[in-house]
N, C-alpha and C. Protein backbone atom coordinates (compact mmCIF):
# COMPACT_ATOMS: atom_id res chain seq x y z
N UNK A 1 37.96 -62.12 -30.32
CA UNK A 1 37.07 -62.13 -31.46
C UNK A 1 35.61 -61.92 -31.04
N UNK A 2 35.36 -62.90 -29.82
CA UNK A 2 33.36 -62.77 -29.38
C UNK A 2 32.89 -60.72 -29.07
N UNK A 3 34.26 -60.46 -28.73
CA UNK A 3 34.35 -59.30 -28.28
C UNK A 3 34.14 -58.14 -29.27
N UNK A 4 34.54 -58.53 -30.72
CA UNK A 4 34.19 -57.92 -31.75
C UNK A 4 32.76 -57.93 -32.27
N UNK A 5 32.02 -59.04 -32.20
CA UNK A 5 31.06 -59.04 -32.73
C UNK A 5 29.91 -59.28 -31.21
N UNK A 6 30.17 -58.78 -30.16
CA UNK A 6 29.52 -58.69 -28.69
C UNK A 6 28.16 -58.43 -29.22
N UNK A 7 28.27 -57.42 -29.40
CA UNK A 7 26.69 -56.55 -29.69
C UNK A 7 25.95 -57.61 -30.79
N UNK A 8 26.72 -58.48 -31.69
CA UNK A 8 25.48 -59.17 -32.89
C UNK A 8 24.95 -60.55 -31.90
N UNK A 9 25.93 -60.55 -31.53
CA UNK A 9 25.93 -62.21 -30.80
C UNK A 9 24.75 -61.97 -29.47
N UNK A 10 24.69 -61.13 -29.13
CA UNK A 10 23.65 -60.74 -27.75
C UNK A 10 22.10 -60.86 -28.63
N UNK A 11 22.58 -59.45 -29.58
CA UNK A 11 21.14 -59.54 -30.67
C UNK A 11 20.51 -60.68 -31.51
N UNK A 12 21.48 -61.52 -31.91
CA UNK A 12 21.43 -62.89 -32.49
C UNK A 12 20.61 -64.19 -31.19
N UNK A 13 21.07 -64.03 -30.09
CA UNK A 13 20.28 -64.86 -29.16
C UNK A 13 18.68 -63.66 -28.69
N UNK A 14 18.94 -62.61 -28.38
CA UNK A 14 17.81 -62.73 -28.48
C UNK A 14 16.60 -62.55 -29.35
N UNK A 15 17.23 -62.25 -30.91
CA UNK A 15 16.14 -62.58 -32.01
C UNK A 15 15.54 -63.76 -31.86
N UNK A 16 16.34 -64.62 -31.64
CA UNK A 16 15.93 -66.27 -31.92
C UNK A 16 14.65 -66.27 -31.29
N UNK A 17 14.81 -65.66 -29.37
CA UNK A 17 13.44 -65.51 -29.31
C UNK A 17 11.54 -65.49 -29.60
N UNK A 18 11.90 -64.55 -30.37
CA UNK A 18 11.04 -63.28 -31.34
C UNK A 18 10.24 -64.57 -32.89
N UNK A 19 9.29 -64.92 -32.67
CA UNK A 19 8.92 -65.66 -33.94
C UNK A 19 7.41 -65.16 -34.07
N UNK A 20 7.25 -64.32 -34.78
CA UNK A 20 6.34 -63.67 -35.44
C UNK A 20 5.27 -63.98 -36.64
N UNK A 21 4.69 -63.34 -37.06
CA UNK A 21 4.78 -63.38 -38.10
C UNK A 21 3.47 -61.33 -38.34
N UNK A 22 2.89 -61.47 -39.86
CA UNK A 22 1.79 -60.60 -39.88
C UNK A 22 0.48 -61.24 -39.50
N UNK A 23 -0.68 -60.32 -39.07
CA UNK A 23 -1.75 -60.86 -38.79
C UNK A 23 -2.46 -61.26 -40.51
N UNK A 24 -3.57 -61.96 -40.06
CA UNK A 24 -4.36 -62.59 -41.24
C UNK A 24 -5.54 -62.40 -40.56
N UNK A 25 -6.38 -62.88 -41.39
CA UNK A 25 -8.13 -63.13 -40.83
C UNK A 25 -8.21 -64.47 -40.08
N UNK A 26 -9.02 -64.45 -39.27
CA UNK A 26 -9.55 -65.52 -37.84
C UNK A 26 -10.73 -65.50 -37.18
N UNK A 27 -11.11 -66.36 -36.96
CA UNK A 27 -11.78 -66.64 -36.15
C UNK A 27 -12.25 -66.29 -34.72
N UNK A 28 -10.67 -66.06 -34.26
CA UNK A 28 -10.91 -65.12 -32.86
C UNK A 28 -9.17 -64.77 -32.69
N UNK A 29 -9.24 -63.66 -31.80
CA UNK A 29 -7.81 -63.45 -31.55
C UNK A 29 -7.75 -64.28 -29.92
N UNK A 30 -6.70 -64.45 -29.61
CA UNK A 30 -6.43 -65.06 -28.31
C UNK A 30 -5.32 -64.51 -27.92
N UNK A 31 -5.55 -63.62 -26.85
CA UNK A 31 -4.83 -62.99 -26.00
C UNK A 31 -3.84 -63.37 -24.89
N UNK A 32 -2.76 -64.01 -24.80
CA UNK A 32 -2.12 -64.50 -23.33
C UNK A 32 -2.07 -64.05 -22.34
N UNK A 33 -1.95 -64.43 -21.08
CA UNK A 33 -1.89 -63.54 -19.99
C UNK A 33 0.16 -63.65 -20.01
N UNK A 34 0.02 -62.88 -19.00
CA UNK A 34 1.19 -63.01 -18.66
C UNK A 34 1.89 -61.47 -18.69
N UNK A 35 1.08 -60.05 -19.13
CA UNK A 35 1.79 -58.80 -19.22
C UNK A 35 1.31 -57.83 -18.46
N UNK A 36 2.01 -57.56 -17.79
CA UNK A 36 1.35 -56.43 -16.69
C UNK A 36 1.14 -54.95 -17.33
N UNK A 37 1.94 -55.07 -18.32
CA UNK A 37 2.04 -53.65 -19.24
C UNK A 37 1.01 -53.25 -19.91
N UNK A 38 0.22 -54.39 -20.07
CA UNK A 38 -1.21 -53.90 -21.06
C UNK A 38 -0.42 -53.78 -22.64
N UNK A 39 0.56 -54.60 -22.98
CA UNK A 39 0.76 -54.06 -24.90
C UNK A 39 -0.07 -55.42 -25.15
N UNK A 40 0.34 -56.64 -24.67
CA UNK A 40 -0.80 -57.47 -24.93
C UNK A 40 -2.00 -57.32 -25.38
N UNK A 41 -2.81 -57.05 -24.29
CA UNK A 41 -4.53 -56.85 -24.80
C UNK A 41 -4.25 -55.45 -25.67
N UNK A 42 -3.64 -54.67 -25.71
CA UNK A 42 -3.63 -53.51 -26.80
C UNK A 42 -3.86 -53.49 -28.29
N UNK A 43 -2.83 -54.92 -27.88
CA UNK A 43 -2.50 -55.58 -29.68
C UNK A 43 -3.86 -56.34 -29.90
N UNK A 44 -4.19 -57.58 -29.12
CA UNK A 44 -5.23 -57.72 -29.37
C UNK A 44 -6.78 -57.02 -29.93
N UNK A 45 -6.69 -55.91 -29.00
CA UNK A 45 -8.01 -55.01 -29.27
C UNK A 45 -8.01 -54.48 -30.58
N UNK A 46 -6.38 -54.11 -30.66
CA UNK A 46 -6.66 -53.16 -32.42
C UNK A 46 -6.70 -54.55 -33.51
N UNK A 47 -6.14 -55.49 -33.42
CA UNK A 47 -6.31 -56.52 -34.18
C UNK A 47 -7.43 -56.90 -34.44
N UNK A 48 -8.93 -56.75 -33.57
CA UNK A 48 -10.33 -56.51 -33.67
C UNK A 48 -10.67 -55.42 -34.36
N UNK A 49 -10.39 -54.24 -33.65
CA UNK A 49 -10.76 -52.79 -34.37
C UNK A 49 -10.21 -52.89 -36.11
N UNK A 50 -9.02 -53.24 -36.14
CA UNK A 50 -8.95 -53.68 -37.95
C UNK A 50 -9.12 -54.77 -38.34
N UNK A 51 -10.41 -55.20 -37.91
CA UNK A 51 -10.81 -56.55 -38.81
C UNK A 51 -10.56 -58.11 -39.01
N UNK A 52 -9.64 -58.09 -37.94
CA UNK A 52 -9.03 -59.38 -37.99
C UNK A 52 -9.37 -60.29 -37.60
N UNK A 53 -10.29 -60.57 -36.62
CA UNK A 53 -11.42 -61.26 -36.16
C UNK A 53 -12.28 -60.25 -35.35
N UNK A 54 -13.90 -60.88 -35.31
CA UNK A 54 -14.52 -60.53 -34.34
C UNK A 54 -14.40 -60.18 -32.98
N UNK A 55 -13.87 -60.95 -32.18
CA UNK A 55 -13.41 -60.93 -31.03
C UNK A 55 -12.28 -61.36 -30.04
N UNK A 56 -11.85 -60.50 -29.37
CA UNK A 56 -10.88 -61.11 -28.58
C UNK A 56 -10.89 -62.06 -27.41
N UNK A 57 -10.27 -63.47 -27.29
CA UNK A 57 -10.75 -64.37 -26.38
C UNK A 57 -9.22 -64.12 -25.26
N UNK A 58 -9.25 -63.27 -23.69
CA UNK A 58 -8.73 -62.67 -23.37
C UNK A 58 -8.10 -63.82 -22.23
N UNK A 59 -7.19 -64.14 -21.62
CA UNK A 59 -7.00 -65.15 -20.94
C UNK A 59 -6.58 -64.30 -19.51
N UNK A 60 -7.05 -65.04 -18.54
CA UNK A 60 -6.34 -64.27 -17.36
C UNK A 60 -6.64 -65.27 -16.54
N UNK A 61 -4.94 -65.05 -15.61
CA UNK A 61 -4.97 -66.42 -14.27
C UNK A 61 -5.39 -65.49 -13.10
N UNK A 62 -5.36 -66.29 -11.82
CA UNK A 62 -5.45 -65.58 -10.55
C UNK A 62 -4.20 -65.35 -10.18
N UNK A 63 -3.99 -64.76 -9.59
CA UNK A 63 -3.08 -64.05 -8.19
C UNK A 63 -2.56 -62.95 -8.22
N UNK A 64 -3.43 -61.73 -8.65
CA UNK A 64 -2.97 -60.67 -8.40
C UNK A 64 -3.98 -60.06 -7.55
N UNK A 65 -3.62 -59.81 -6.38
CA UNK A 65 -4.87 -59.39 -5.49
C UNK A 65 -5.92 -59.96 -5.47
N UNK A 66 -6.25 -61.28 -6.26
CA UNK A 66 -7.42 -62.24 -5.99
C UNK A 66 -8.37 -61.60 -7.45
N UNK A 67 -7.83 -60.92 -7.68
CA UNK A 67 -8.08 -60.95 -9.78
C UNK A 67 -7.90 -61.87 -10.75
N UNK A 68 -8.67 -62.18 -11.67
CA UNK A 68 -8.32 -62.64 -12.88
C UNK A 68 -7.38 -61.28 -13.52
N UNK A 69 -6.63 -61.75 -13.99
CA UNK A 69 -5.59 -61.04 -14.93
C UNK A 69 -6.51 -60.03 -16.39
N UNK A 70 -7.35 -61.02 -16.82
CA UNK A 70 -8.63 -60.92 -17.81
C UNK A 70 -9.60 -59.80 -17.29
N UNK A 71 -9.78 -59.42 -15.53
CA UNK A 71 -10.27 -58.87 -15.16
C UNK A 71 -9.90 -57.48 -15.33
N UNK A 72 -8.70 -57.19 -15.21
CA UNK A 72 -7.81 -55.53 -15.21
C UNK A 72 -7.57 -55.68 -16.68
N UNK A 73 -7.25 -56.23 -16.92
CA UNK A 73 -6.80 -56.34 -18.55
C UNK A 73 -8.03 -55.35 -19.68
N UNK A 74 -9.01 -56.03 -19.53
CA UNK A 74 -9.82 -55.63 -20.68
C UNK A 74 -10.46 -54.24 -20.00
N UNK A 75 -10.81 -54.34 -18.58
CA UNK A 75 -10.77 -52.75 -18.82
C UNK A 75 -10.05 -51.51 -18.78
N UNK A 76 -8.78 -51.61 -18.61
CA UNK A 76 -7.30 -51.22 -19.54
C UNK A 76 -7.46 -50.63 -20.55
N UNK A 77 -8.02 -52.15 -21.31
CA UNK A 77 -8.19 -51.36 -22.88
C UNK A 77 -9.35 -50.64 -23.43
N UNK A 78 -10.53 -51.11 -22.52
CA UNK A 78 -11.76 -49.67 -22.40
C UNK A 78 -11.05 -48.79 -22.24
N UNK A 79 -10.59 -48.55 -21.30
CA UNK A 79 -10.06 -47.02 -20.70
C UNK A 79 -9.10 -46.27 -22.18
N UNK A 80 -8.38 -47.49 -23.27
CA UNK A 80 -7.97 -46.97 -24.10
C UNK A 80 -8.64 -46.85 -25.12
N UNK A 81 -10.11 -46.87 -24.77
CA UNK A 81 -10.72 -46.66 -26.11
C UNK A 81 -11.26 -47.99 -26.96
N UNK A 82 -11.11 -49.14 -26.42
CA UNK A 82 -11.65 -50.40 -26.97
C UNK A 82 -13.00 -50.22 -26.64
N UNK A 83 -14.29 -50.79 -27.25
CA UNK A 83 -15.62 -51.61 -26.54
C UNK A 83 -15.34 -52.59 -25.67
N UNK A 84 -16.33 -53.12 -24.49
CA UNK A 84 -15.98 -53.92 -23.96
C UNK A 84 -16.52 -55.61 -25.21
N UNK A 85 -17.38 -55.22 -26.04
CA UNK A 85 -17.94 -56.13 -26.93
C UNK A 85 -16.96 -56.59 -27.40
N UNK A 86 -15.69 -56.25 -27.89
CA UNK A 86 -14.43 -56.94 -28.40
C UNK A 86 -14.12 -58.23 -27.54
N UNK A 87 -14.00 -58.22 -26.30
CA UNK A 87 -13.58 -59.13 -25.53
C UNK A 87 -14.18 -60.15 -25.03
N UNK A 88 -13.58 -61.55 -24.61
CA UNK A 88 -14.53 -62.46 -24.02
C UNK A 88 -13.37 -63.22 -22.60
N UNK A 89 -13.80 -62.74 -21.73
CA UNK A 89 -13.21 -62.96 -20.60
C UNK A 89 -13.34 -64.52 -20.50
N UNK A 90 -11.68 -65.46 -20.44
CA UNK A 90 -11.51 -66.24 -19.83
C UNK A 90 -10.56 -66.44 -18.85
N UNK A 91 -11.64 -66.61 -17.58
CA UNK A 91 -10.63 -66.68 -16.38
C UNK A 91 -9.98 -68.56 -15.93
N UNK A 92 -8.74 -67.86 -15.68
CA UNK A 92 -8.39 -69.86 -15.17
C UNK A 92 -6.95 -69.53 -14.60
N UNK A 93 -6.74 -70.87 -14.16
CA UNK A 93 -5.99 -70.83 -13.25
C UNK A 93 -3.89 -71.41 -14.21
N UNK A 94 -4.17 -70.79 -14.45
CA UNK A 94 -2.87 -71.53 -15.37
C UNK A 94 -2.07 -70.91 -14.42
N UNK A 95 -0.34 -71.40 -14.34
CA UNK A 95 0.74 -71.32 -13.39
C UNK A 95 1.72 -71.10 -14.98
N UNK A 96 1.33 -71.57 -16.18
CA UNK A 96 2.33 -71.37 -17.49
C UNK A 96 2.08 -71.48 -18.29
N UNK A 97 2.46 -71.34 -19.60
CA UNK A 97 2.41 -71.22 -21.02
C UNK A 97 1.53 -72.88 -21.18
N UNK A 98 2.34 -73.65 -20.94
CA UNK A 98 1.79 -75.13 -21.33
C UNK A 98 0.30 -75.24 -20.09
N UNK A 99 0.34 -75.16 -19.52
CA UNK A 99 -0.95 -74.78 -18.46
C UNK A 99 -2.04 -74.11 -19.17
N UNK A 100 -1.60 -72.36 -19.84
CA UNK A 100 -2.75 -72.16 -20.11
C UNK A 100 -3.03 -72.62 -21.53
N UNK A 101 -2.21 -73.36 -22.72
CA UNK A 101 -2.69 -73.65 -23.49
C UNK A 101 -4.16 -75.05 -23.23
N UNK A 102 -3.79 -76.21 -22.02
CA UNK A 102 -4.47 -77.03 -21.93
C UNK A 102 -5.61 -76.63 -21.64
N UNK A 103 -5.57 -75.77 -21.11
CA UNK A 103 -6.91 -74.97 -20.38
C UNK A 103 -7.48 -74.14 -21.39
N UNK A 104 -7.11 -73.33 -22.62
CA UNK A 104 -8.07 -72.67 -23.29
C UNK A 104 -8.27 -73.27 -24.54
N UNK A 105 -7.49 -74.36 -25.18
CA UNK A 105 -7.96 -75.20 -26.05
C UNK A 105 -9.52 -75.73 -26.22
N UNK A 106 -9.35 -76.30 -24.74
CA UNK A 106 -10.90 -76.80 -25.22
C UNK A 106 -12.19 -76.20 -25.59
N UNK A 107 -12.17 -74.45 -24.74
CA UNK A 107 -12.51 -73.62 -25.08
C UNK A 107 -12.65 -73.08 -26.53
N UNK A 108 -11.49 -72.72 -27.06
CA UNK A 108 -11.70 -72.29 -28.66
C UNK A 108 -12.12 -73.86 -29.30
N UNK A 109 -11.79 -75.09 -29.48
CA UNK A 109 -12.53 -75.82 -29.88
C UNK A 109 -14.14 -76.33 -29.59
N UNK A 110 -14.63 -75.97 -28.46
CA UNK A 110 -15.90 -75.96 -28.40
C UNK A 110 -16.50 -74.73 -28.91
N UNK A 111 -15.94 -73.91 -29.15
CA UNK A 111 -16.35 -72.55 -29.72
C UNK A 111 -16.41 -72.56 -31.40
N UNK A 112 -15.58 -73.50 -31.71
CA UNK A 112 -15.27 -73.85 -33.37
C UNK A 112 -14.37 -73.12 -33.91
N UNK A 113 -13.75 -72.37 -33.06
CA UNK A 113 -12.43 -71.56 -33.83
C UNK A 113 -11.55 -72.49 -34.31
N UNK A 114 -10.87 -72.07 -35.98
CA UNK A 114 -10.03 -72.96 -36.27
C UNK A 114 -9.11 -72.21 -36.88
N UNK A 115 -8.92 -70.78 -37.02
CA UNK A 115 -8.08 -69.93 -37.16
C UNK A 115 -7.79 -68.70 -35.91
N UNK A 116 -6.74 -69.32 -35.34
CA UNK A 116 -6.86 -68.28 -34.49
C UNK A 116 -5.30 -67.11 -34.65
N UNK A 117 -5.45 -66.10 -34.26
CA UNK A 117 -4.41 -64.89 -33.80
C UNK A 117 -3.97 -65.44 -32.61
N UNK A 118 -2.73 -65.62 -32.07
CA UNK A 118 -2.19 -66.20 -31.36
C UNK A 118 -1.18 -64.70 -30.43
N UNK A 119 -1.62 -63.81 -29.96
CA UNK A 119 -0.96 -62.55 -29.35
C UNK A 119 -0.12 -62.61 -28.41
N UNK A 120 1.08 -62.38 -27.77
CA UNK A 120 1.87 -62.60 -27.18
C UNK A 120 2.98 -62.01 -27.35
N UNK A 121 3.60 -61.20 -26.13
CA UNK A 121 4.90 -60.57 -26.22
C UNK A 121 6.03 -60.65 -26.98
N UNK A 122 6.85 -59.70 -27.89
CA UNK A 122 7.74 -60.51 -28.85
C UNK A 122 8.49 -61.77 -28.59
N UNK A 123 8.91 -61.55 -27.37
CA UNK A 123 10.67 -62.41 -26.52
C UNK A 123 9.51 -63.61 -26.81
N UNK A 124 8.02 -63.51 -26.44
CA UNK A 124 7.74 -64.94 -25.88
C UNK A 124 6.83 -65.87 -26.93
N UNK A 125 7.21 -65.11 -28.14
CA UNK A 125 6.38 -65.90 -29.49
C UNK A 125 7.05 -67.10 -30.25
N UNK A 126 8.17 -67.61 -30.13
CA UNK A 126 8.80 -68.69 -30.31
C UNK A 126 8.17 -69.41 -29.71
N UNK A 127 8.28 -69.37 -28.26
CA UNK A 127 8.31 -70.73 -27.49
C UNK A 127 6.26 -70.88 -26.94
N UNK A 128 5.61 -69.93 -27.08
CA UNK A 128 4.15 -70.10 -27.53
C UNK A 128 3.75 -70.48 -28.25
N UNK A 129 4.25 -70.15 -29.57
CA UNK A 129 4.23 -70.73 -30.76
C UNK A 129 3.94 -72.07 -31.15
N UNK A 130 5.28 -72.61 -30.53
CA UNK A 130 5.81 -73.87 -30.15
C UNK A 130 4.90 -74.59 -29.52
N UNK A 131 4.67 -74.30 -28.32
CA UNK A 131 3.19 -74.99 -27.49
C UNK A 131 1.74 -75.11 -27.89
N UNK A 132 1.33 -74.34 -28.16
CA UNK A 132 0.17 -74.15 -28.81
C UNK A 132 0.19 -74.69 -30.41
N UNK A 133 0.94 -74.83 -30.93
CA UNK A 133 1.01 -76.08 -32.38
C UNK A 133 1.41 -77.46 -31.53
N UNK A 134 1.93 -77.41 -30.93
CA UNK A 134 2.24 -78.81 -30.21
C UNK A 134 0.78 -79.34 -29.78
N UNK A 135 0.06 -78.95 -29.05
CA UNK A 135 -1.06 -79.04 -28.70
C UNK A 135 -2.08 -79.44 -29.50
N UNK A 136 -2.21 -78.69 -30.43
CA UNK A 136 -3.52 -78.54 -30.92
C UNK A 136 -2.42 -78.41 -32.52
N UNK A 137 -2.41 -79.61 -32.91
CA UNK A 137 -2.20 -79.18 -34.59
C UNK A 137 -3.06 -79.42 -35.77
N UNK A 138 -4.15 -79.61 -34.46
CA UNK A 138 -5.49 -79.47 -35.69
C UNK A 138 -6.07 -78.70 -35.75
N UNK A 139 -5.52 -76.96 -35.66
CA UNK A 139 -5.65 -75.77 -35.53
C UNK A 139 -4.42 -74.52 -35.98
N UNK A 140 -5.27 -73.93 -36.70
CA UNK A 140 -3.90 -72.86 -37.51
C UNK A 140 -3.94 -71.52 -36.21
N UNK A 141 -2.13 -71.64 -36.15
CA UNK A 141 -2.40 -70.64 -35.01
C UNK A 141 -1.36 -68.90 -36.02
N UNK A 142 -1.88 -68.12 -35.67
CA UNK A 142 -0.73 -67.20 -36.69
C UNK A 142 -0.11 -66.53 -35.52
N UNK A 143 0.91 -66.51 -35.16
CA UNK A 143 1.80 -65.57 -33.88
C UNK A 143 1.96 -64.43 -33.86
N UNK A 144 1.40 -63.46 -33.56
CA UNK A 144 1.75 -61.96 -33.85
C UNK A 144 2.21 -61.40 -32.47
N UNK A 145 3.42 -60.91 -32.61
CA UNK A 145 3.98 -60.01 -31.37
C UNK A 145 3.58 -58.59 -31.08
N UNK A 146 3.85 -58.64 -29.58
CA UNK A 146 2.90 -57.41 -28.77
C UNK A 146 4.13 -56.83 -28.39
N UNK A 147 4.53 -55.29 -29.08
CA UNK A 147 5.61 -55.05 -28.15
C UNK A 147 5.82 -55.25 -26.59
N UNK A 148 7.24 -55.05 -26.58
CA UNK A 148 7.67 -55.04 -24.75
C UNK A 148 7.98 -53.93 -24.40
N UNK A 149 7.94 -53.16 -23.50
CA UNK A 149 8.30 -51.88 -23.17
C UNK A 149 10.05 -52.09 -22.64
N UNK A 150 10.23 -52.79 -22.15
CA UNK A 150 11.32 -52.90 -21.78
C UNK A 150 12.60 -54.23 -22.24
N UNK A 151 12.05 -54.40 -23.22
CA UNK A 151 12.26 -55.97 -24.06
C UNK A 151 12.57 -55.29 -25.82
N UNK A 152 13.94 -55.46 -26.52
CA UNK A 152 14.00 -55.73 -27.88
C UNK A 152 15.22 -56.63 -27.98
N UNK A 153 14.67 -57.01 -29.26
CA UNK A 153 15.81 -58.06 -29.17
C UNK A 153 17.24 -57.81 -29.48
N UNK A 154 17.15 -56.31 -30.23
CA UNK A 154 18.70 -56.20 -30.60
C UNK A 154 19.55 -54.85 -29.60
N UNK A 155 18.54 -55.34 -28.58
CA UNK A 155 19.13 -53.81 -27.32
C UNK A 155 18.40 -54.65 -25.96
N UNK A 156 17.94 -55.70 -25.38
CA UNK A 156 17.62 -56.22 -24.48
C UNK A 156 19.12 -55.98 -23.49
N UNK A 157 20.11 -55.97 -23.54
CA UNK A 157 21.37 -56.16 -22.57
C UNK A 157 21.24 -54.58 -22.14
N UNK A 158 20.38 -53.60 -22.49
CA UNK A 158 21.15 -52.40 -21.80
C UNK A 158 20.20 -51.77 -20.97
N UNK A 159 19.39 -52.63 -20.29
CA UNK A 159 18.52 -52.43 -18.98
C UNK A 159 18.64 -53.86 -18.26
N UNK A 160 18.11 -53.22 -16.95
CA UNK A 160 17.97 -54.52 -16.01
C UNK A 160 16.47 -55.67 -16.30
N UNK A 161 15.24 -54.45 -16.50
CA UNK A 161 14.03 -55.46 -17.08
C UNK A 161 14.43 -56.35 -18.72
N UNK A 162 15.13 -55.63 -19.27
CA UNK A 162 15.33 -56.59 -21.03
C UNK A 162 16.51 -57.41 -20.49
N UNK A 163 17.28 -57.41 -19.28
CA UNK A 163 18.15 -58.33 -19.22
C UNK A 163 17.79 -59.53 -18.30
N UNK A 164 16.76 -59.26 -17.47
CA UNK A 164 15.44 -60.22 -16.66
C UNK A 164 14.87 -60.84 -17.73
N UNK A 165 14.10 -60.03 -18.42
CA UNK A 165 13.07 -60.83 -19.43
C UNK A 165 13.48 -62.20 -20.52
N UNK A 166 14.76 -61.94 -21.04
CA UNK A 166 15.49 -62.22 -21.26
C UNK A 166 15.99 -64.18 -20.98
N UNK A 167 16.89 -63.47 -20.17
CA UNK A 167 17.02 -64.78 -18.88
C UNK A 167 16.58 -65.63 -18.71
N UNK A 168 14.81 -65.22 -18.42
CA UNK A 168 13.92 -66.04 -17.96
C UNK A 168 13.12 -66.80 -18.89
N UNK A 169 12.88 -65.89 -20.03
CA UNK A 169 12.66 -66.29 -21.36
C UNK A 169 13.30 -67.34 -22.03
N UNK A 170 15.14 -67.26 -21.90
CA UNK A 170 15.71 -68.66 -22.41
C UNK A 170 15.73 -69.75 -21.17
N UNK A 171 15.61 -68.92 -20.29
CA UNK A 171 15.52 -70.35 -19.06
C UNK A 171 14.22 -71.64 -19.71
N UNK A 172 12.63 -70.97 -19.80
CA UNK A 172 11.81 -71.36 -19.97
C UNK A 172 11.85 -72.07 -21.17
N UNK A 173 12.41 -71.40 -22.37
CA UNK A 173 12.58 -72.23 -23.53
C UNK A 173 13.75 -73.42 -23.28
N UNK A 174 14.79 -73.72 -22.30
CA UNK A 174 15.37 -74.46 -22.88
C UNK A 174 14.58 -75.85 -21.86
N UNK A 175 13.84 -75.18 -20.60
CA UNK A 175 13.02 -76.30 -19.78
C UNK A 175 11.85 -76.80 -20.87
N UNK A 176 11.75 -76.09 -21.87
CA UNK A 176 10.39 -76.49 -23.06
C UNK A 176 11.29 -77.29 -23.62
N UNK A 177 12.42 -77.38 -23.91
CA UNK A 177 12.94 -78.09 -25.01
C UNK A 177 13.28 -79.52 -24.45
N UNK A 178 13.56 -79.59 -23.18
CA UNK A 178 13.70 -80.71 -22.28
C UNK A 178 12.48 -81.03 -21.52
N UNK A 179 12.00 -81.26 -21.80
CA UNK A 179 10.10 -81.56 -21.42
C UNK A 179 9.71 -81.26 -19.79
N UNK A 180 11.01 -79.82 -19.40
CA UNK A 180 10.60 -79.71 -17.82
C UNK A 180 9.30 -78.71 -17.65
């Protein structure tokens, strides 16, 4: 029988993933690190370019060649045609999702943002989601997904990167759900 419905049941776990929603107006967009692909800051930048907030607050950790992530990132999206005025480089040292929320919270609250765009890869908008309202629920966060180049949820099994991303994605959510 699982064998009949293979293909919904694959697509069914990894929708669950995927928690979205449309953008709204904010205060600032907030960019995650975590994509080497550049759809991240992409989404972010046009989410500026149409109005959705002023600026993008861009997050980037160390260890890529002794870069902030924030560093290659935003000029990426110069090179695609963004201003660099859209962006506001924050560099830090986060190791994860719950890491860099502690670390840029205090930031958008000393800044007074209280609506923010919350940007982040589809697979990984559930469980961001999740953290960042956990955190801070005295702050409206709206989740908008950044495509994956190699990531959907109802075709992730038929590459090796959407079947990595994947993986690692429910690994992390179910260590979120057990407070590892």
């Amino acid at each position: 029988m699982a064998g009949l419905f293979h293909n919904q049941i694959l697509a069914s776990l990894g929708s669950y993933l995927v928690k979205a929603g449309l953008p709204a107006k904010a205060d600032v967009v907030l960019v995650l690190d975590g994509d080497a692909t550049g759809q991240r800051i992409l989404t972010g930048a046009q989410l500026v370019r149409d109005g959705y907030a002023p600026q993008a607050l861009v997050s980037g950790s160390t260890g890529i060649y002794g870069y902030y992530a924030c560093d290659l990132a935003i000029p990426f999206a110069v090179k695609h045609g963004y201003p660099e005025s859209y962006f506001i480089h924050f560099e830090n040292d986060a190791s994860s999702t719950v890491d860099e929320a502690r670390l840029v919270l205090p930031v958008i609250r000393n800044k007074g943002y209280r609506r923010i765009l919350l940007v982040t890869s589809d697979y990984h908008t559930r469980r961001a989601s999740s953290i960042y309202h956990g955190q801070a629920p005295d702050l409206t966060f709206i989740t908008v997904a950044a495509p994956d180049l190699h990531y959907s949820a109802d075709g992730w099994w038929h590459n090796r990167e959407g079947r990595k991303t994947f993986l690692y994605e429910w690994l992390k959510t179910v260590a979120n759900w057990v407070g590892v």
